[in-house]
N, C-alpha and C. Protein backbone atom coordinates (compact mmCIF):
# COMPACT_ATOMS: atom_id res chain seq x y z
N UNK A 1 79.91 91.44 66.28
CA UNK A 1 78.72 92.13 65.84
C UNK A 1 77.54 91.69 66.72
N UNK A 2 76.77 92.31 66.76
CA UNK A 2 75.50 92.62 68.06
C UNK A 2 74.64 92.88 67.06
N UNK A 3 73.80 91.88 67.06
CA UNK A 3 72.30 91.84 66.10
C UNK A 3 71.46 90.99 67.09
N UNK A 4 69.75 91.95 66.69
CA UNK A 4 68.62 91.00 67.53
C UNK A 4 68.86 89.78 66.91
N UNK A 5 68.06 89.02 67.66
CA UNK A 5 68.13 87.19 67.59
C UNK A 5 67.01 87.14 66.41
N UNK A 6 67.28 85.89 65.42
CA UNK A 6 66.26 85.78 64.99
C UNK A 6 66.56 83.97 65.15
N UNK A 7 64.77 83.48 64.38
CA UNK A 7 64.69 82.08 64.57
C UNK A 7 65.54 81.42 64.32
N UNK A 8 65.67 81.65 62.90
CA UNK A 8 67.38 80.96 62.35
C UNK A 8 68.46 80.90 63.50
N UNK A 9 68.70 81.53 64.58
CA UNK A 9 69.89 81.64 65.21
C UNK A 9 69.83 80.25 66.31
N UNK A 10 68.56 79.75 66.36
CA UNK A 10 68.62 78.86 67.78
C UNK A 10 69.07 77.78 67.29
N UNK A 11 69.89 76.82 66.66
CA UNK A 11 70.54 76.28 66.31
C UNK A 11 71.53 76.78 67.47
N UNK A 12 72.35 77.20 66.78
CA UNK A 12 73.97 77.87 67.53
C UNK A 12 73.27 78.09 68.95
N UNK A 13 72.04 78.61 69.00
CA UNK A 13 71.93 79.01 70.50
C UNK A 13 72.26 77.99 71.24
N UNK A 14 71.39 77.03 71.13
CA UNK A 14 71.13 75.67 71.47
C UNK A 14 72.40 75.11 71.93
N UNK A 15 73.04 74.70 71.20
CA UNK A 15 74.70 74.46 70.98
C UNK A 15 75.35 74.97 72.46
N UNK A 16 75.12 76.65 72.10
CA UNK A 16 76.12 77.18 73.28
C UNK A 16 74.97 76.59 74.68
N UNK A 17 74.09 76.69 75.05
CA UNK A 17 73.38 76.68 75.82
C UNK A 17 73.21 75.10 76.69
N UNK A 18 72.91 74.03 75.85
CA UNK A 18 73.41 72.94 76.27
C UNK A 18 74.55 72.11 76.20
N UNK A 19 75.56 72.90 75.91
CA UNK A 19 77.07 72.44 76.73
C UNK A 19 76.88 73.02 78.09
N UNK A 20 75.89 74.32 78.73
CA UNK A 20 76.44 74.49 79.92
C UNK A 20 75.40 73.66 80.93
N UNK A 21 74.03 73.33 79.84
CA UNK A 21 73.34 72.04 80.84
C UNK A 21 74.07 70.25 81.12
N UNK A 22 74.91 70.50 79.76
CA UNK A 22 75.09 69.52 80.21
C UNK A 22 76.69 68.92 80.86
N UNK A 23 77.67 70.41 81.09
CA UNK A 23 78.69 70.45 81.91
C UNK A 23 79.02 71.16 83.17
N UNK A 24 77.82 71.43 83.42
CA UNK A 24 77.64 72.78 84.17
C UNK A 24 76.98 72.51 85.27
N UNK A 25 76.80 73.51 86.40
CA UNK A 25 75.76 73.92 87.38
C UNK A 25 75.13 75.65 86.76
N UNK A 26 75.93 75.74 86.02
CA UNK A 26 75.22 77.30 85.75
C UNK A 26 74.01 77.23 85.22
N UNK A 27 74.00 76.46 84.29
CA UNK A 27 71.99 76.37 84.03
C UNK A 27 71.35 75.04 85.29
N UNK A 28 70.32 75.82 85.63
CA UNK A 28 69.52 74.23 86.50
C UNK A 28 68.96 73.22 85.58
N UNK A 29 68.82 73.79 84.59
CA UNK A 29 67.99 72.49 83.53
C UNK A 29 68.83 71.10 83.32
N UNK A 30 68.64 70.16 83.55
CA UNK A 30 68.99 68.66 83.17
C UNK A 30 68.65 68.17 81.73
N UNK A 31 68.19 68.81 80.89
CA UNK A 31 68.18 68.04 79.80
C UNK A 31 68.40 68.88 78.55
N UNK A 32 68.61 68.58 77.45
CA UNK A 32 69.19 69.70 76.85
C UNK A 32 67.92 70.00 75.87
N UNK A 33 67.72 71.47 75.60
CA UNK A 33 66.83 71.91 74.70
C UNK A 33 67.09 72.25 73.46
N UNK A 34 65.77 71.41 72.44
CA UNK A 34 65.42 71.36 71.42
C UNK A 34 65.76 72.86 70.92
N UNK A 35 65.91 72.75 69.60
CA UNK A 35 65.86 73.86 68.81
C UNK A 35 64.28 74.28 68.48
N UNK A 36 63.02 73.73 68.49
CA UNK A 36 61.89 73.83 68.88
C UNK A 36 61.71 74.94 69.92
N UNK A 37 62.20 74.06 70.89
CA UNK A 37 61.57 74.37 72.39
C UNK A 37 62.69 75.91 72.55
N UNK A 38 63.85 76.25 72.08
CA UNK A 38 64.37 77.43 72.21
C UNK A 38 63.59 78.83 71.12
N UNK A 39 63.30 78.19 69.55
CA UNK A 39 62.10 78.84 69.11
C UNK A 39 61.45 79.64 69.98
N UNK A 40 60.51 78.84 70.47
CA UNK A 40 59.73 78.98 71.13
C UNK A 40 59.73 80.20 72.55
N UNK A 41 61.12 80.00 72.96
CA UNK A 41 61.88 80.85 74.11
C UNK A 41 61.52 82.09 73.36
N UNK A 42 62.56 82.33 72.28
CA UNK A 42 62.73 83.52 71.71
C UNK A 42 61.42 84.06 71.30
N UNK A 43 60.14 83.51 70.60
CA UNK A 43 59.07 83.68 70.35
C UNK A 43 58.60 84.73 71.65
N UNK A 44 58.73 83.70 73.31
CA UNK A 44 58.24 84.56 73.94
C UNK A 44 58.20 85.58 74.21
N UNK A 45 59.72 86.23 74.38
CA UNK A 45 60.55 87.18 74.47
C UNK A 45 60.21 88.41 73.97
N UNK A 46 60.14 87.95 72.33
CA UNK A 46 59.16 88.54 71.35
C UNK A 46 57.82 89.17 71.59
N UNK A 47 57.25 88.45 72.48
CA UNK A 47 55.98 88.67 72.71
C UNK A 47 55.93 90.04 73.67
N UNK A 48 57.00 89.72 74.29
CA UNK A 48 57.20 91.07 75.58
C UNK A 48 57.78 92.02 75.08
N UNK A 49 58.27 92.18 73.82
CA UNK A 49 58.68 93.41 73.43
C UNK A 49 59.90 93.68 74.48
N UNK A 50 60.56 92.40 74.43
CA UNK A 50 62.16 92.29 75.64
C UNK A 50 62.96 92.26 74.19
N UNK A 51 64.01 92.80 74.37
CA UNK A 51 65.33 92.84 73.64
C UNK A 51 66.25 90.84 74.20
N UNK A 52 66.27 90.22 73.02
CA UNK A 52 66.78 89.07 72.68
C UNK A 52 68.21 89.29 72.09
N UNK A 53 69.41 89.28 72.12
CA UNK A 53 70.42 89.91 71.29
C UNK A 53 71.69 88.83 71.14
N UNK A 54 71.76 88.49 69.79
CA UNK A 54 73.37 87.50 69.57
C UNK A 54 74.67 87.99 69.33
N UNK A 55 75.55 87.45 69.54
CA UNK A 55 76.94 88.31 69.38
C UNK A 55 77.28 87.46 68.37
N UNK A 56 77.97 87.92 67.06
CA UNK A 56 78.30 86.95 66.34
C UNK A 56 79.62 87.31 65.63
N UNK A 57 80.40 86.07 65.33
CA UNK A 57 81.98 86.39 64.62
C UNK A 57 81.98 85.45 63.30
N UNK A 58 81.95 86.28 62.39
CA UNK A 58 82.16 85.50 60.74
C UNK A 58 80.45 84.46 60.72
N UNK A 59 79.60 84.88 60.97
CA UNK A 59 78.01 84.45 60.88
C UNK A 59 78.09 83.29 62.31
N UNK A 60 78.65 82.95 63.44
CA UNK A 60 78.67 81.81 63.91
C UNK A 60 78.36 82.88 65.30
N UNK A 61 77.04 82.43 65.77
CA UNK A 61 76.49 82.99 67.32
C UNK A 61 78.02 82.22 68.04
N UNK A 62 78.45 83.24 68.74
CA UNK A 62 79.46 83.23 70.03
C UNK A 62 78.68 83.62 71.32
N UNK A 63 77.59 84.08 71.28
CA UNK A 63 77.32 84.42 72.48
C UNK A 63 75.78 85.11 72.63
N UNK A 64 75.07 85.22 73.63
CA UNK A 64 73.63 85.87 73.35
C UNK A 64 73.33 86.32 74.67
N UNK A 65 72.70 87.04 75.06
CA UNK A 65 71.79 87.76 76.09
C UNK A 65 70.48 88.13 75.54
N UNK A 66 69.70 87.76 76.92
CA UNK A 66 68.28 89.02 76.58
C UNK A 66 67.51 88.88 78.07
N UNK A 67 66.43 89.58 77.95
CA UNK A 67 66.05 89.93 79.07
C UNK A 67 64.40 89.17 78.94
N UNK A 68 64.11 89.16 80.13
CA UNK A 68 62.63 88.36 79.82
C UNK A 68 61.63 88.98 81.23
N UNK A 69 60.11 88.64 81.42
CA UNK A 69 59.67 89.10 82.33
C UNK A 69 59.90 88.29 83.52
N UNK A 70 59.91 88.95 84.66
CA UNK A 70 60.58 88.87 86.28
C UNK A 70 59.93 87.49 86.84
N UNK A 71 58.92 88.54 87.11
CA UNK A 71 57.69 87.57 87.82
C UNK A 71 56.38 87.91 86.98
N UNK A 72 55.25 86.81 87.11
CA UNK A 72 54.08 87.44 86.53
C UNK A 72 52.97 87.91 87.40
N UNK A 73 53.47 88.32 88.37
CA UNK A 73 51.72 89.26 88.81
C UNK A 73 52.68 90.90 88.24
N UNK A 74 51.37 91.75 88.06
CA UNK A 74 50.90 92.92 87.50
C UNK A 74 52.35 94.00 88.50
N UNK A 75 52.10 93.71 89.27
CA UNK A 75 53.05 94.89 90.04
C UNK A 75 54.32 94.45 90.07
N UNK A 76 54.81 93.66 89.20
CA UNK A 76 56.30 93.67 88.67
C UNK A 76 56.52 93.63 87.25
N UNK A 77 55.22 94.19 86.55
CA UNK A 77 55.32 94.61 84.96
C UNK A 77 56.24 95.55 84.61
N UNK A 78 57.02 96.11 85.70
CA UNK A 78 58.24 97.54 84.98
C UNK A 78 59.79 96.37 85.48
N UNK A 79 59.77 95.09 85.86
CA UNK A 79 60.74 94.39 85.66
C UNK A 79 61.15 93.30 84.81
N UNK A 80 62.48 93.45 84.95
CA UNK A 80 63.08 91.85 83.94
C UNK A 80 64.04 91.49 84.51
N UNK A 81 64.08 90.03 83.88
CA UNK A 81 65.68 89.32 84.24
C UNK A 81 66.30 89.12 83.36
N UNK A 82 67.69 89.18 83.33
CA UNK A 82 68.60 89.19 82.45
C UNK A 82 69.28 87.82 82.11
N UNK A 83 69.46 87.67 81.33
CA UNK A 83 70.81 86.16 81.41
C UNK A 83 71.53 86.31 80.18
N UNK A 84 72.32 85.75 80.33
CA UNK A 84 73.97 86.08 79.13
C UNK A 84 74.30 84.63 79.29
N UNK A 85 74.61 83.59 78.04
CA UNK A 85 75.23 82.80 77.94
C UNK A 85 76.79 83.01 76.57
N UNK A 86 77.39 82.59 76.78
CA UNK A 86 78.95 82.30 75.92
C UNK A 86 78.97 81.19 75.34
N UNK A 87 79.75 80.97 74.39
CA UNK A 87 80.41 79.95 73.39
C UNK A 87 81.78 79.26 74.67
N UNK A 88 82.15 78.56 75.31
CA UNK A 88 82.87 78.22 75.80
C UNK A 88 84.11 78.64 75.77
N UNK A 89 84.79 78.95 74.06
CA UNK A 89 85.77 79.27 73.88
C UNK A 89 86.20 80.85 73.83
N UNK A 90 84.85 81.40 73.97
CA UNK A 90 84.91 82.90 73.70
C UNK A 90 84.71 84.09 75.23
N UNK A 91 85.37 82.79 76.56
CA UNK A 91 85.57 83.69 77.69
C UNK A 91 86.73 84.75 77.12
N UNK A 92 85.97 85.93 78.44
CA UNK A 92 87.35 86.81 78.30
C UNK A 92 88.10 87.72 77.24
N UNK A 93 87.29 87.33 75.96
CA UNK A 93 87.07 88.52 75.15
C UNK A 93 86.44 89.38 74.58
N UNK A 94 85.45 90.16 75.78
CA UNK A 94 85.21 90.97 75.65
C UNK A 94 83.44 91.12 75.19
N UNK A 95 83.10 90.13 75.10
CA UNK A 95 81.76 89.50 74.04
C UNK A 95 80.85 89.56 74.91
N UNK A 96 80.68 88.99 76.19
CA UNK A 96 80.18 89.45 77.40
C UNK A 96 79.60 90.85 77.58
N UNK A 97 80.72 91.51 77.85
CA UNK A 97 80.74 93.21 78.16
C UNK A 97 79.61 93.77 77.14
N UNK A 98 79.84 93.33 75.62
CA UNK A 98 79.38 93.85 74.96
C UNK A 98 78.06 93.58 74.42
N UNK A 99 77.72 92.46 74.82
CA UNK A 99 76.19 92.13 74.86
C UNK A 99 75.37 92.71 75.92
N UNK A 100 75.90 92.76 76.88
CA UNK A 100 75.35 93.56 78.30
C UNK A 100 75.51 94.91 77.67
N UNK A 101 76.27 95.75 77.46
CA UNK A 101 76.17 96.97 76.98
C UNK A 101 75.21 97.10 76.04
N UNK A 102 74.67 96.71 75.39
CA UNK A 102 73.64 96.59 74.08
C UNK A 102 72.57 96.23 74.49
N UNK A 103 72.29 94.97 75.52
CA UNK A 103 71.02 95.44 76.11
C UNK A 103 70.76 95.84 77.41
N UNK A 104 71.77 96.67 78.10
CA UNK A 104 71.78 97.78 78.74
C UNK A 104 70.88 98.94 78.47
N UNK A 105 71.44 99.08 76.84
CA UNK A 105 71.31 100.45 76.31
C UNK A 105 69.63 99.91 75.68
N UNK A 106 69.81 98.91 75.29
CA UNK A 106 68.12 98.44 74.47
C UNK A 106 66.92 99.00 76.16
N UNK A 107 67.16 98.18 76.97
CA UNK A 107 66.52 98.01 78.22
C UNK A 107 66.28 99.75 78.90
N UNK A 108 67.08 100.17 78.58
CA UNK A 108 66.90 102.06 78.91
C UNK A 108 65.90 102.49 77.57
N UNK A 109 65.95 101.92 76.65
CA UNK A 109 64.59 102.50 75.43
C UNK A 109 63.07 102.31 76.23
N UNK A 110 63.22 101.15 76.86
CA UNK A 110 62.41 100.52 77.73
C UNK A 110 61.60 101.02 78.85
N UNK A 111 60.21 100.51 78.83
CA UNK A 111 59.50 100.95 80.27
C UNK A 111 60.06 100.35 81.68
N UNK A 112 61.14 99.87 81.63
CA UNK A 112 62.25 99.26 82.57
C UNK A 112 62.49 99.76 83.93
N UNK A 113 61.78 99.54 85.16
CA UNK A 113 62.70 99.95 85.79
C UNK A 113 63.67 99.16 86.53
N UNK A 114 63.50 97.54 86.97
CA UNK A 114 64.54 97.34 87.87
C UNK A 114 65.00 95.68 86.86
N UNK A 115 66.33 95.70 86.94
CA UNK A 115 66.56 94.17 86.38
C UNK A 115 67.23 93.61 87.13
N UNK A 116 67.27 91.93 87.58
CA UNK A 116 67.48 91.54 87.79
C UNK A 116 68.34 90.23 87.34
N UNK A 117 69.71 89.43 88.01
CA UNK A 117 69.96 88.37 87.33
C UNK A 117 69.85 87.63 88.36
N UNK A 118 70.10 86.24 88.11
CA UNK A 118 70.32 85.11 88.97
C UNK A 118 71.33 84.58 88.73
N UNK A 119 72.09 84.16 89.74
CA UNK A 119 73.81 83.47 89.38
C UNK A 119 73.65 82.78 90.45
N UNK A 120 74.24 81.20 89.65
CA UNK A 120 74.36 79.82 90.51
C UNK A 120 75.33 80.33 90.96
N UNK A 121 75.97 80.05 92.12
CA UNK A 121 77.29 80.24 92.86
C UNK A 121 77.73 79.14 93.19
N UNK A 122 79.52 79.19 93.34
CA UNK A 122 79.91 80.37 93.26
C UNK A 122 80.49 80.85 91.44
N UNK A 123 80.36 81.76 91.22
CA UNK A 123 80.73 81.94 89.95
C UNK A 123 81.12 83.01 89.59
N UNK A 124 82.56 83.53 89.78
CA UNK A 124 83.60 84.93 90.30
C UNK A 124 83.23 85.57 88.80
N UNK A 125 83.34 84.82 87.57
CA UNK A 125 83.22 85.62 86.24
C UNK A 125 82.31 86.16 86.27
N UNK A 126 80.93 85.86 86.36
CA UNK A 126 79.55 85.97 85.82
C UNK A 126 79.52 87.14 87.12
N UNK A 127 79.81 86.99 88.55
CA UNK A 127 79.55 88.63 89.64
C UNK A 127 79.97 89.32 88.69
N UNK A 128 81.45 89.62 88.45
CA UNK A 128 81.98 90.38 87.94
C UNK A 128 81.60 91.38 86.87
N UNK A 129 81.19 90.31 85.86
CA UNK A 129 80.30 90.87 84.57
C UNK A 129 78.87 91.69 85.45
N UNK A 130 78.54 91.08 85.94
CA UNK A 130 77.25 91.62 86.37
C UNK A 130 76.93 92.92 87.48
N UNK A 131 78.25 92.93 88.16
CA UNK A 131 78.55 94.05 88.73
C UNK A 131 79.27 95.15 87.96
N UNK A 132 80.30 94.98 86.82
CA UNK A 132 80.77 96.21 85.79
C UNK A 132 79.48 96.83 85.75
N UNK A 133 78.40 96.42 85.56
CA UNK A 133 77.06 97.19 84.57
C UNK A 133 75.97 97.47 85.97
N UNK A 134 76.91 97.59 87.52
CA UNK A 134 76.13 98.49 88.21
C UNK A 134 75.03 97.42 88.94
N UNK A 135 75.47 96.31 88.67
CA UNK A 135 74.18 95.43 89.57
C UNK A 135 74.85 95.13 90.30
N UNK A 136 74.15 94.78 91.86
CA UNK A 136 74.82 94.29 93.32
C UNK A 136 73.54 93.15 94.09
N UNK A 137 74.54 92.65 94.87
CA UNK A 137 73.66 91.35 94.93
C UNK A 137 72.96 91.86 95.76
N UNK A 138 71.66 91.45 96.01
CA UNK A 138 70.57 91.79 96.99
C UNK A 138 69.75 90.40 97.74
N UNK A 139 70.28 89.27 96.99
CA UNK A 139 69.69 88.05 97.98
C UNK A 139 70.26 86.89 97.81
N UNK A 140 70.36 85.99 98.70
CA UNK A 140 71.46 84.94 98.68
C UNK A 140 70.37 83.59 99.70
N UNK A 141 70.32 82.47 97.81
CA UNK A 141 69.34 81.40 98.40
C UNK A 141 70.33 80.19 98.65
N UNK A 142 70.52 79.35 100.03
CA UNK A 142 71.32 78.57 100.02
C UNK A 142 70.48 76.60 99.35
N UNK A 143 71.27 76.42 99.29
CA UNK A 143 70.81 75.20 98.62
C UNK A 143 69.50 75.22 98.12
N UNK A 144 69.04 75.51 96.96
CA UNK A 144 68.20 75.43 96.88
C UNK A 144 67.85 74.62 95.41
N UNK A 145 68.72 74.49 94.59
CA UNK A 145 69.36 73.40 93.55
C UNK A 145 69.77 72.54 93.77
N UNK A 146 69.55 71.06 92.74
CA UNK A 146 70.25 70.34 93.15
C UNK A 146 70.60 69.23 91.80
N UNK A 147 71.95 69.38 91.61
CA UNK A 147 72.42 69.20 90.12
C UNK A 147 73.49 68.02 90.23
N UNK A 148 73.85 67.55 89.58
CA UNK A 148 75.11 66.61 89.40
C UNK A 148 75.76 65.83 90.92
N UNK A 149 74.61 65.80 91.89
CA UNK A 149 74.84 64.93 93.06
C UNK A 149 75.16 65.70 94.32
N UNK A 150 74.80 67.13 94.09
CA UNK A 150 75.21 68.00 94.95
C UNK A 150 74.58 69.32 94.79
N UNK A 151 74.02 70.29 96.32
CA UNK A 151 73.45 70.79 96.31
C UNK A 151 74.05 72.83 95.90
N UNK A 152 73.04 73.14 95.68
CA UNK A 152 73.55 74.33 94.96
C UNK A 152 73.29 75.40 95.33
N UNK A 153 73.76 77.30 95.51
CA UNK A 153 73.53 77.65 96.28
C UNK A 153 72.96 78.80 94.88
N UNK A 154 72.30 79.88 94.66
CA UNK A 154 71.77 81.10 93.86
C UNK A 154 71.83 82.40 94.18
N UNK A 155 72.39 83.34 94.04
CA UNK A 155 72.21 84.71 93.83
C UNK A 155 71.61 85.56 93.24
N UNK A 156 70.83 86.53 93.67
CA UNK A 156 70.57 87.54 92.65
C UNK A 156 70.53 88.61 92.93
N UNK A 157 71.24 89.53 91.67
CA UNK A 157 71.88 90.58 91.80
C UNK A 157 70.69 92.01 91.02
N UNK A 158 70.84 93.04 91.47
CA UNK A 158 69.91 93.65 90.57
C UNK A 158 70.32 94.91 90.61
N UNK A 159 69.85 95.94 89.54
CA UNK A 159 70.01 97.42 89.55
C UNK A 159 69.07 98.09 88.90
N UNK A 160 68.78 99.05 89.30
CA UNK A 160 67.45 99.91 89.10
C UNK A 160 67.51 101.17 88.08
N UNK A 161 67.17 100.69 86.89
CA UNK A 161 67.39 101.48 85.89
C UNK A 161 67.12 103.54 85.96
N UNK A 162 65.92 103.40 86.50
CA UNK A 162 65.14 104.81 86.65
C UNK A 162 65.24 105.11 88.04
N UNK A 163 64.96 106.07 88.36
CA UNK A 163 65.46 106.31 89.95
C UNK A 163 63.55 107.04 90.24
């Protein structure tokens, strides 16, 4: 099930989110965030009138996406970036696809025109997902992270909602 996020949910967010800070290169963050300080995320989100969205099985967040603003000067107010995080155990079925489809479809209600993601590389799942839904990479930063004793390379992929 695919329901907007509410406060109550950053608990579980949290959860899924810092297992991947703190096993991961996929998030750059080093320290793991408060259920406060994710509040607070979602609050913003809120503020932008961006679609925030959890995937959930028997009440327990498995998974979340949402979209947030790009950059902040004025002449990239018709963009966003996207990000999708998972429950560890819930690769590969399907939960992914379907959060992207939902705010796919939220993001087309939207004054939207171009979104963008960023993907640490290399990371074959996360292209994949991100190319099904029509995004292609358009820039490639080499080392420009630097996580767990070793340097890291970023992608980002994008597709242009309105023509």
């Amino acid at each position: 099930m695919i329901t907007p996020v509410t406060p109550h949910d950053a608990t579980q967010i949290c959860e899924i989110y810092n297992h991947y800070i703190d096993t991961s290169v996929i998030s750059f963050e080093s320290s793991p965030v408060s259920e406060r300080e994710m509040r607070e995320r979602i609050a913003q989100v809120a503020k932008l009138n961006l679609p925030w969205l959890v995937a959930k099985s028997a009440e327990e967040v498995v998974g979340y996406a949402y979209a947030t603003q790009w950059k902040a000067r004025h002449a990239y107010r018709y963009c966003v970036e996207i990000t999708i995080y998972l429950a560890p155990d819930t690769k590969a079925k399907g939960i992914g696809s379907a959060l992207y489809e939902a705010l796919f479809a939220a993001l087309q209600q939207l004054d939207v025109h171009a979104v963008m993601a960023c993907i640490a590389l290399p990371n074959a799942h996360s292209i994949a997902l991100h190319e099904k839904f029509g995004m292609r990479k358009v820039a490639h930063f080499e080392k420009v992270g630097f996580k767990f004793d070793r340097w890291l390379d970023v992608g980002y992929w994008q597709v242009n909602l309105k023509q």
